[in-house]
Protein backbone atom coordinates (compact mmCIF):
# COMPACT_ATOMS: atom_id res chain seq x y z
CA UNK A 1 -8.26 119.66 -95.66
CA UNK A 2 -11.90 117.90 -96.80
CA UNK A 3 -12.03 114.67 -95.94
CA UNK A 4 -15.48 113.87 -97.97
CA UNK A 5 -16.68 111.87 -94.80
CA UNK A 6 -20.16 113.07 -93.39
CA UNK A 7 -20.15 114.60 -90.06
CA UNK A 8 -20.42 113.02 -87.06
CA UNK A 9 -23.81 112.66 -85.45
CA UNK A 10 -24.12 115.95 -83.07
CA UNK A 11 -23.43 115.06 -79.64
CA UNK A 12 -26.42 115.94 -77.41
CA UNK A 13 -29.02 112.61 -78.54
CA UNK A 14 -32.30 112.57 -76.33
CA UNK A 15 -33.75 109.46 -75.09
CA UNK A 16 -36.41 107.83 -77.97
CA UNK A 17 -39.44 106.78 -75.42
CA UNK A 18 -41.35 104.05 -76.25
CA UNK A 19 -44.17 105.72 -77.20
CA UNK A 20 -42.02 108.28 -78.91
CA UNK A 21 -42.45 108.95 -83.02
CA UNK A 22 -39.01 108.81 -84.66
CA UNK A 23 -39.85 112.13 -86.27
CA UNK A 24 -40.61 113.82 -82.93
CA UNK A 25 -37.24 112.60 -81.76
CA UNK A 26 -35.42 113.83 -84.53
CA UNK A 27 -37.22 117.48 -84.17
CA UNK A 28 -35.50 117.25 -80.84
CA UNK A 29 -32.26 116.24 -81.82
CA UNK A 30 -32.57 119.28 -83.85
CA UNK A 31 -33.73 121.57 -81.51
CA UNK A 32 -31.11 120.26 -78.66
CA UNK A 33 -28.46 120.67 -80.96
CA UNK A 34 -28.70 124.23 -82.18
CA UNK A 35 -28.38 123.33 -86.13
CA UNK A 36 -29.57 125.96 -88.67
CA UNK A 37 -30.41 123.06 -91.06
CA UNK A 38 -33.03 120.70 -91.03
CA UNK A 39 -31.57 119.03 -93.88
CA UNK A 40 -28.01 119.24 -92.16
CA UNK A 41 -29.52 117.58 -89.38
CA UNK A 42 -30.88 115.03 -91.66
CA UNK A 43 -27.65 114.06 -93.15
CA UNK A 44 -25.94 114.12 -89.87
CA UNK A 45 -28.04 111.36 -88.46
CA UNK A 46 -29.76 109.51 -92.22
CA UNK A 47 -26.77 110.42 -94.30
CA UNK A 48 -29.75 112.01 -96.63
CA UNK A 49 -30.46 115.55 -96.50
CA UNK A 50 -34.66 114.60 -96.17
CA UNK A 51 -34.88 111.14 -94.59
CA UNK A 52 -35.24 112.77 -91.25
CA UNK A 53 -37.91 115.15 -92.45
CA UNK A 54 -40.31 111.95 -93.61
CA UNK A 55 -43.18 112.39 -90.61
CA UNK A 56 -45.00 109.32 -91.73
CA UNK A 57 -42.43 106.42 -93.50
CA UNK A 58 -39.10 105.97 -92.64
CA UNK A 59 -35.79 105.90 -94.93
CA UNK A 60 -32.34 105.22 -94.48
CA UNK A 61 -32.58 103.45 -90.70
CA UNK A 62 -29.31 101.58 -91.43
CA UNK A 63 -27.23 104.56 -91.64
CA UNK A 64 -29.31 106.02 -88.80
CA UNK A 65 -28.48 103.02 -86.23
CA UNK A 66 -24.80 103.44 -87.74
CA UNK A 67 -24.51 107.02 -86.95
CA UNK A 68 -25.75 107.08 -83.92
CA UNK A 69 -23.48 103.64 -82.63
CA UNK A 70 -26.30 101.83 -81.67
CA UNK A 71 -27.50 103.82 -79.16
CA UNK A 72 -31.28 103.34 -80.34
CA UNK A 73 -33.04 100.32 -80.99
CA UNK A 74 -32.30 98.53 -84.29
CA UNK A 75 -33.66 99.36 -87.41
CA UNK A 76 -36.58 96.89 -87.49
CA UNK A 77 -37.68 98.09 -84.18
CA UNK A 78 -37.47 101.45 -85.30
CA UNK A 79 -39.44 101.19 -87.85
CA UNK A 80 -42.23 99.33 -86.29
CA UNK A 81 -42.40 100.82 -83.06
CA UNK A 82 -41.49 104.70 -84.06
CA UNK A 83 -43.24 105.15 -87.41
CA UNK A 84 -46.69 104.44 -88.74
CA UNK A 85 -45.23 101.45 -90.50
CA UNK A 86 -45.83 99.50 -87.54
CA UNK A 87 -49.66 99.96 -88.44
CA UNK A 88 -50.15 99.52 -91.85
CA UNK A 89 -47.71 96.38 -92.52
CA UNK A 90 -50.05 93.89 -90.92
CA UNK A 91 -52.32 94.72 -94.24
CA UNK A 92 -49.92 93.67 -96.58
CA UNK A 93 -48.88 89.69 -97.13
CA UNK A 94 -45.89 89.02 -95.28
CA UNK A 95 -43.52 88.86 -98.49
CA UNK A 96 -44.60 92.68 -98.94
CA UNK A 97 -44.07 93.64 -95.70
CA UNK A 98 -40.83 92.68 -95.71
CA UNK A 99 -39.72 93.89 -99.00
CA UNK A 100 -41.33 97.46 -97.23
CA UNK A 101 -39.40 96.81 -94.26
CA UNK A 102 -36.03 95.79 -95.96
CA UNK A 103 -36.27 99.10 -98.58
CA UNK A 104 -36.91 101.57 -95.32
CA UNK A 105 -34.21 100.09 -93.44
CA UNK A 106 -31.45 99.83 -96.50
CA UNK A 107 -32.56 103.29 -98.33
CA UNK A 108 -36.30 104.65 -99.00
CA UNK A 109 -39.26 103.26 -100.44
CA UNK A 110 -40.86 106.29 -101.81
CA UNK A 111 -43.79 104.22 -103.83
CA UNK A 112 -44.65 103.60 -100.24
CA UNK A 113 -47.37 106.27 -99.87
């Protein structure tokens, strides 16, 4: 029987260093896990089937601290520590910035680029 819930996360999650891109650690949650799919992977951990394939801006970071039970930092974090966000905000007036920040955490932003 089909539920219509989204899989579960897969079960092997790397560590996300501090220096550590949130792309690059999503390539390895791939890549640990086996999956055929990039864009299965994707929904797995963004609920979107290309949120996880975004190398430069983020999307979705809500569902992705959701799925994967808060095991990596929070969204804001994520975004400004794992993603080139984290340079180019401190160009923009703050009320910008955090209508960027708030779009990338709660869904995408895809004007962004």
């Amino acid at each position: 029987m089909h539920t219509g819930r989204l899989p579960l996360p897969p079960p092997n999650l790397p560590i996300l260093y501090p220096e550590e891109t949130l792309y690059s650690w999503c390539a390895q949650v791939h890549a640990w896990n086996g999956n055929p799919s990039v864009l299965n992977t994707s929904k797995q951990l963004f609920g979107s089937p290309y949120s996880g394939l975004l190398h430069d801006f983020p999307a979705n970071l809500k569902v992705l601290h959701e799925k994967t039970f808060g095991l990596l930092p929070d969204s804001i974090d994520l975004a400004l520590n794992h993603t080139l966000l984290g340079y180019y905000l401190p160009f923009h007036e703050k009320t910008a910035s955090f209508k960027i920040l708030k779009g990338v955490i709660n869904g995408s932003v895809p004007q962004l680029k």
